[in-house]
C-alpha atoms as a PDB file:
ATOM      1  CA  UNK A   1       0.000   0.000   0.000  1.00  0.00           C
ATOM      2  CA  UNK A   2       0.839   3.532  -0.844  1.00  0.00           C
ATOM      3  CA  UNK A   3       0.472   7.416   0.799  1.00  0.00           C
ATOM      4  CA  UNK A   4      -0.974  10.226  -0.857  1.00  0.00           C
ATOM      5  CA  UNK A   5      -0.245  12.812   1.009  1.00  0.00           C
ATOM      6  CA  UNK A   6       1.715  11.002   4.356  1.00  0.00           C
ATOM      7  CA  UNK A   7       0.508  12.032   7.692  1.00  0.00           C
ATOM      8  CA  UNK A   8       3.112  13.202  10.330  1.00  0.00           C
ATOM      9  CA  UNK A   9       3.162  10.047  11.816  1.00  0.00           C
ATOM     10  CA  UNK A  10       1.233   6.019  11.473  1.00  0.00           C
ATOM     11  CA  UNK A  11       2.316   2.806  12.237  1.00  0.00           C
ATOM     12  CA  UNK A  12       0.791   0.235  10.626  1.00  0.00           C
ATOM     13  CA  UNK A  13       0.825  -3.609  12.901  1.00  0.00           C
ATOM     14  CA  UNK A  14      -1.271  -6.820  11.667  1.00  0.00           C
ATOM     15  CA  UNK A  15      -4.548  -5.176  11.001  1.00  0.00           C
ATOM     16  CA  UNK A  16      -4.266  -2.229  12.639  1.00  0.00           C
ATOM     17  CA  UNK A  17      -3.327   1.152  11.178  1.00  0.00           C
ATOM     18  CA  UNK A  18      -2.896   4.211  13.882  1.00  0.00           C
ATOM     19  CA  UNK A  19      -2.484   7.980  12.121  1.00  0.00           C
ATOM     20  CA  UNK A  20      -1.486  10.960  13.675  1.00  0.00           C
ATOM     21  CA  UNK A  21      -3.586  13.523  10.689  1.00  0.00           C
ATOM     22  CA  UNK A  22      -2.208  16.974  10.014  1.00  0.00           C
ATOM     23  CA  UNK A  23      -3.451  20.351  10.235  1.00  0.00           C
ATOM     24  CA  UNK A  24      -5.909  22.093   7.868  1.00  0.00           C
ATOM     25  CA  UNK A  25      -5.543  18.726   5.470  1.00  0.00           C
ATOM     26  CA  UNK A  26      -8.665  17.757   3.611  1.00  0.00           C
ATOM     27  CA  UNK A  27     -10.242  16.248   0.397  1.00  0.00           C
ATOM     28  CA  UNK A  28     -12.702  18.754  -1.266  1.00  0.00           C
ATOM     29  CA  UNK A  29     -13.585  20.379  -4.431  1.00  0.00           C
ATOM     30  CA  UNK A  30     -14.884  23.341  -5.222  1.00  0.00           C
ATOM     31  CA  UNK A  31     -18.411  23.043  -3.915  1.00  0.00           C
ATOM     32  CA  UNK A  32     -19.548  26.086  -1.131  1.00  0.00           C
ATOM     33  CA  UNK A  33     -16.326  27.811  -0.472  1.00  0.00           C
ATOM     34  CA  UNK A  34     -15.175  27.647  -4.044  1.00  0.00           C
ATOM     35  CA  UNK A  35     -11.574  26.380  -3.050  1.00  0.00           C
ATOM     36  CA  UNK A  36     -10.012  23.103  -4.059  1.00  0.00           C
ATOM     37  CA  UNK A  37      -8.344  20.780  -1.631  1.00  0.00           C
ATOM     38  CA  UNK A  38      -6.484  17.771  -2.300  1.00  0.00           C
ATOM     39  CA  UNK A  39      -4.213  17.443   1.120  1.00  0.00           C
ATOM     40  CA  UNK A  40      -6.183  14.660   3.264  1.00  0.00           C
ATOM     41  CA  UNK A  41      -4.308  11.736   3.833  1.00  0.00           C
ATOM     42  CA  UNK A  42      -4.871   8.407   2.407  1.00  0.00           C
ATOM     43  CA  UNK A  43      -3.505   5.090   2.469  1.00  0.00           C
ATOM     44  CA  UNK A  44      -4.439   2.927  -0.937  1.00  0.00           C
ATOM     45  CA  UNK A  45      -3.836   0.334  -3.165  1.00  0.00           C
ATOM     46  CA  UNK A  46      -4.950  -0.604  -6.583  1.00  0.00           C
ATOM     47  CA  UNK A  47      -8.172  -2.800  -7.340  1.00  0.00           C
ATOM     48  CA  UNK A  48      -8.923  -4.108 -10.943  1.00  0.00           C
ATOM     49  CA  UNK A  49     -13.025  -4.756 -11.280  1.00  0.00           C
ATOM     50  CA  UNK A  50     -15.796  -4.498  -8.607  1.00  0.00           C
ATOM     51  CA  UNK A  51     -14.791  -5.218  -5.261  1.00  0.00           C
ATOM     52  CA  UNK A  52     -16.557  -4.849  -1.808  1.00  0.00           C
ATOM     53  CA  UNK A  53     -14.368  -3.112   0.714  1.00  0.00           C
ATOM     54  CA  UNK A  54     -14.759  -3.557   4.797  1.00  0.00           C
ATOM     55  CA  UNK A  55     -13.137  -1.665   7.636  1.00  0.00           C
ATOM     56  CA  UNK A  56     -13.608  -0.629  10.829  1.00  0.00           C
ATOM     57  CA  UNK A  57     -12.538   3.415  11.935  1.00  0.00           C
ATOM     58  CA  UNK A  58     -12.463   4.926  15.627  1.00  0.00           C
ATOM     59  CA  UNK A  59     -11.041   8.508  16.075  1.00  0.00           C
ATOM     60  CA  UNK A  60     -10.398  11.040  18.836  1.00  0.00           C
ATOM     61  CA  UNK A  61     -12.688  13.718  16.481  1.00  0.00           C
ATOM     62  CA  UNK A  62     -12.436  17.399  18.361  1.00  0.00           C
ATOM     63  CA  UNK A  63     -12.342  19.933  15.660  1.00  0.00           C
ATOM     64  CA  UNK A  64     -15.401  20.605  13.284  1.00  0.00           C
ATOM     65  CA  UNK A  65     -14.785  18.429   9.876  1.00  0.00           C
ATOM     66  CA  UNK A  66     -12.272  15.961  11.622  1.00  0.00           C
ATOM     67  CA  UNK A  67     -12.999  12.757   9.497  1.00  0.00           C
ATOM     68  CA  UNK A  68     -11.683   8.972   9.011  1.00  0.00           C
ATOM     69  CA  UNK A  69     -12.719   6.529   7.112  1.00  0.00           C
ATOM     70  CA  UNK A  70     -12.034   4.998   3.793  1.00  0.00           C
ATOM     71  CA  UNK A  71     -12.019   6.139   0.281  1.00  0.00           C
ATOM     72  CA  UNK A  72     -12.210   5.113  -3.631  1.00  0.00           C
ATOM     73  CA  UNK A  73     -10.676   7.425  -5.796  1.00  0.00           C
ATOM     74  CA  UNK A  74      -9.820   7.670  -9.859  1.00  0.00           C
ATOM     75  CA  UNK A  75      -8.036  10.959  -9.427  1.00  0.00           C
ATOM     76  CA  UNK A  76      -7.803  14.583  -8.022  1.00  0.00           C
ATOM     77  CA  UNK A  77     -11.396  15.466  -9.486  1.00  0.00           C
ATOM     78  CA  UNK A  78     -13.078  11.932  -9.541  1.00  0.00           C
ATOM     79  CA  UNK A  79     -13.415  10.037  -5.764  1.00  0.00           C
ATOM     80  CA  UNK A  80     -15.386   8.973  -3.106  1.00  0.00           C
ATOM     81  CA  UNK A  81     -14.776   9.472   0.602  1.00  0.00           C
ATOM     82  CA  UNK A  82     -16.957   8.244   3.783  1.00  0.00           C
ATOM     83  CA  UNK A  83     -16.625   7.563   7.274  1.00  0.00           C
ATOM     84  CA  UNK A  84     -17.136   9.435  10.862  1.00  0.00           C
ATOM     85  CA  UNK A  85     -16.825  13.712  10.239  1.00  0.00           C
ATOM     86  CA  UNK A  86     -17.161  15.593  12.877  1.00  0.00           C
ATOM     87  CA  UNK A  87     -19.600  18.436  12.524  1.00  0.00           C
ATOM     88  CA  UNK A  88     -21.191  20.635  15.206  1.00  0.00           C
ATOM     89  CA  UNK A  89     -19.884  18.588  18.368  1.00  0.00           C
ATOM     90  CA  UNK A  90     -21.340  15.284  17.112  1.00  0.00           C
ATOM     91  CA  UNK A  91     -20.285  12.242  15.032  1.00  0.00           C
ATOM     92  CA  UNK A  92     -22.009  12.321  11.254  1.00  0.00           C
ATOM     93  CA  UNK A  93     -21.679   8.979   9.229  1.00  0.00           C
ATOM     94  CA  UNK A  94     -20.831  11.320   5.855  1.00  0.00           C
ATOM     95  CA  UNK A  95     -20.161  10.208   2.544  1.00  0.00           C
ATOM     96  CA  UNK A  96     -18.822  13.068  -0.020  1.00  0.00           C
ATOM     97  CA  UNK A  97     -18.765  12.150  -3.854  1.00  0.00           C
ATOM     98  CA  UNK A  98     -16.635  14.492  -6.255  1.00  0.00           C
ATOM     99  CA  UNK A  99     -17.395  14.598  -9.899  1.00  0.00           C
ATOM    100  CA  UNK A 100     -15.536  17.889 -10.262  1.00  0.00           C
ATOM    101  CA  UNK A 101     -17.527  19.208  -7.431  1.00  0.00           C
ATOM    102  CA  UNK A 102     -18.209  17.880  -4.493  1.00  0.00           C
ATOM    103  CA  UNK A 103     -21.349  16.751  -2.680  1.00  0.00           C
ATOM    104  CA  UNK A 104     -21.820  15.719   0.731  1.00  0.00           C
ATOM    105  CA  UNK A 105     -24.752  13.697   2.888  1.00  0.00           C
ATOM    106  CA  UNK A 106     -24.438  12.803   6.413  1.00  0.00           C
ATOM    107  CA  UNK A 107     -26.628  10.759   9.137  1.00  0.00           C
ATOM    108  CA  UNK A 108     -25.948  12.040  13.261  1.00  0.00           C
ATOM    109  CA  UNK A 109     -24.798   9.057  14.753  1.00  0.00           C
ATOM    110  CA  UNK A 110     -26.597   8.995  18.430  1.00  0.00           C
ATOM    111  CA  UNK A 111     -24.253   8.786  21.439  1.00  0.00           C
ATOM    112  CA  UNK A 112     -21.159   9.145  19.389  1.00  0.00           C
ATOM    113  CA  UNK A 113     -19.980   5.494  18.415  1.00  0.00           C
ATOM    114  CA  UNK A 114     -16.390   4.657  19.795  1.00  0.00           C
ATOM    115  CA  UNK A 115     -16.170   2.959  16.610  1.00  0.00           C
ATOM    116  CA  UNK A 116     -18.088   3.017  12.860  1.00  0.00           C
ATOM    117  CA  UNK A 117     -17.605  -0.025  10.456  1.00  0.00           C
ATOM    118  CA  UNK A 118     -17.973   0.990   6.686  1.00  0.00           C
ATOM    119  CA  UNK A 119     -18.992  -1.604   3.802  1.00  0.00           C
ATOM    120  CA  UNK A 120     -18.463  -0.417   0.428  1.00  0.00           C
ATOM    121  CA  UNK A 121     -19.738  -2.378  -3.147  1.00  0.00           C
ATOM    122  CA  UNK A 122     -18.653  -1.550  -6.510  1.00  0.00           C
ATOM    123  CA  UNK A 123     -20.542  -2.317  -9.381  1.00  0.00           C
ATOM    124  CA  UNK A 124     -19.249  -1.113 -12.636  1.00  0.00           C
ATOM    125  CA  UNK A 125     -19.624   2.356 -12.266  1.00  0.00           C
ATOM    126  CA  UNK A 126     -21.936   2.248  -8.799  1.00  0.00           C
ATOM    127  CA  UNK A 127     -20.553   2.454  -5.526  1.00  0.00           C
ATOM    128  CA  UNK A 128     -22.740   1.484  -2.531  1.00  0.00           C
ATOM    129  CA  UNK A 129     -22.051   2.653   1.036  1.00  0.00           C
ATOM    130  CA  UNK A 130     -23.245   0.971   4.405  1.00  0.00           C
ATOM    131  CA  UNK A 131     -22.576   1.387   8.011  1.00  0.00           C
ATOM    132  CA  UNK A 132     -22.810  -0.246  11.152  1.00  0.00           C
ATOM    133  CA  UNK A 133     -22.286   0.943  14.713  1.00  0.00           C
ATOM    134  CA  UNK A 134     -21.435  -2.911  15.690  1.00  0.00           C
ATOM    135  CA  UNK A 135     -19.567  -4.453  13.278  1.00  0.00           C
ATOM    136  CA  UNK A 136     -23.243  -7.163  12.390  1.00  0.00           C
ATOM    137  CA  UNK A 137     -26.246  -4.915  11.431  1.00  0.00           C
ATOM    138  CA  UNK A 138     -25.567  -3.010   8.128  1.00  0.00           C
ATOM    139  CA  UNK A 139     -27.765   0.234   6.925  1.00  0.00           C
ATOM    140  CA  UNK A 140     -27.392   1.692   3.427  1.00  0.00           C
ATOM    141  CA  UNK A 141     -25.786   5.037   3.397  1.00  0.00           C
ATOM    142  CA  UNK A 142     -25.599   6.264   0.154  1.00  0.00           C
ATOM    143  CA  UNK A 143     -25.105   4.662  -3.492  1.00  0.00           C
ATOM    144  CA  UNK A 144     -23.524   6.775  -5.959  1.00  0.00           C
ATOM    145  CA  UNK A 145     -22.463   6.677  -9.973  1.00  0.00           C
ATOM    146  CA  UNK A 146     -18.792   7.486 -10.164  1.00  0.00           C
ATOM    147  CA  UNK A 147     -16.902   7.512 -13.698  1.00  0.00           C
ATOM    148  CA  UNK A 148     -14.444   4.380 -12.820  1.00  0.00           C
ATOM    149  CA  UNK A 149     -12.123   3.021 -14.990  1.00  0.00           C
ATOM    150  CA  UNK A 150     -10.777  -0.802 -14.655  1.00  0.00           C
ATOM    151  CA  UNK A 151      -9.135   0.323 -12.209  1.00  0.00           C
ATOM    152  CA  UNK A 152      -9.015   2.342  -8.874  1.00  0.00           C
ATOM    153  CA  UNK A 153      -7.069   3.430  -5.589  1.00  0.00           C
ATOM    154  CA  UNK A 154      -8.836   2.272  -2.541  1.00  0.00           C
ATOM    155  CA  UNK A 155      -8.322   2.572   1.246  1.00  0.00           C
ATOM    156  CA  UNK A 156      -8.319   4.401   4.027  1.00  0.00           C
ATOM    157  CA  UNK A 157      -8.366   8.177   4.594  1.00  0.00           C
ATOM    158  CA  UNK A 158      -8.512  11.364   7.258  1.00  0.00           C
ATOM    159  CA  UNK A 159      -8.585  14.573   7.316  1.00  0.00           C
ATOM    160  CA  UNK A 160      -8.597  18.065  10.130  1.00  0.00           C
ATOM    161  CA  UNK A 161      -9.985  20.712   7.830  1.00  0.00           C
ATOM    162  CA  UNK A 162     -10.258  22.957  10.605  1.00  0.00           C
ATOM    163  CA  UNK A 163      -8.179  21.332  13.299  1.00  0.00           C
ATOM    164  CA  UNK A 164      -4.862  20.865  13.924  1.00  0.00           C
ATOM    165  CA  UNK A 165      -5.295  17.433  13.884  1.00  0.00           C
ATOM    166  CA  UNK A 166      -6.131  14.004  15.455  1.00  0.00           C
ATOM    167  CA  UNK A 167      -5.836  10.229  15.723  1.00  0.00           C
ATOM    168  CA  UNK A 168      -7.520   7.639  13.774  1.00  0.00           C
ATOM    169  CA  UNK A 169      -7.160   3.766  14.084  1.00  0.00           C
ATOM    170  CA  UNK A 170      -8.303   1.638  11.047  1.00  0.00           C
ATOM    171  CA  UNK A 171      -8.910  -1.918  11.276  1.00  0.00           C
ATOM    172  CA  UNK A 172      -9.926  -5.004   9.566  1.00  0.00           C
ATOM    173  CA  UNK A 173      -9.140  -3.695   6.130  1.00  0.00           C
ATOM    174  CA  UNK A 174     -10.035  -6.133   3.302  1.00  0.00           C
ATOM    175  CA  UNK A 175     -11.318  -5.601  -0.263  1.00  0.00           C
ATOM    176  CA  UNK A 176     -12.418  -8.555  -1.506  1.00  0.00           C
ATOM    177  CA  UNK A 177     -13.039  -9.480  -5.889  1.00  0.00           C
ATOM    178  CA  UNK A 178     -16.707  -9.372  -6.222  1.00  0.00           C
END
């Protein structure tokens, strides 16, 4: 697996990834504010064909936008990011999808999970997005279209828009030929 963008410090053990995030480092396209961001973190490797991705993200969120969780991307103006963002002092399950512009949808998460799993399909050129609070029960999120090649870069990902950053464990990544 490969960085874009390498956070200040990770270690990576069995099936456990830990990341420190950086400051003001985030994935977003022009949508609201205008600007373009490309500075988030994210840890990746390359899947051929559809593929259904699992992992399981806990974070010590404290500034507004703080997110972890994993992502599918084509390239700087083409991805898909979800997971845990933090956004007015509580958790939001949030899924953003940039076709040149980015959109975003998010779900409060009650009582502020210690931990989120994420579930991710693709299907040609659909991606579907589930979450669970314990790791059994699975809701759907969000399916998207996303222009995909054969080929993609999928893994895991954070960000601190706002912040000057945080922690984020991942665990239990697997991506598994559909």
């Amino acid at each position: 697996m490969d960085w874009l963008n390498p956070p200040p410090t990770w270690h990576e053990d069995d099936r456990r990834l830990a990341v420190s995030s950086a400051g003001r480092t985030d994935f977003w396209r022009k949508t609201h504010d205008g600007g373009i961001r490309d500075s988030g973190h994210f840890y990746h490797q390359t899947v051929e064909g559809d593929f259904e991705l699992q992992l399981k993200v806990s974070g010590a969120y404290t500034a507004l936008y703080d997110q972890a969780g994993a992502m599918v991307r084509v390239d700087e103006t083409t991805w898909m990011k979800c997971g845990i963002e933090l956004l007015n002092g509580v958790q939001q399950a949030s899924v953003v999808v940039t076709r040149d512009f980015s959109d975003w949808s998010v779900i409060a998460m009650p009582n502020d999970p210690p931990s989120l799993w994420l579930r991710i399909r693709r299907h040609d050129q659909t991606l579907e997005v589930e979450y669970s609070v314990d790791g059994r029960d699975y809701r759907l999120m969000r399916q998207a279209h996303l222009p995909m090649g054969a080929s993609v870069e999928v893994g895991m990902m954070c960000c601190s828009p706002t912040g000057e950053g945080f922690t984020a464990t991942f665990e239990d990544f697997a991506v598994r030929a559909r």
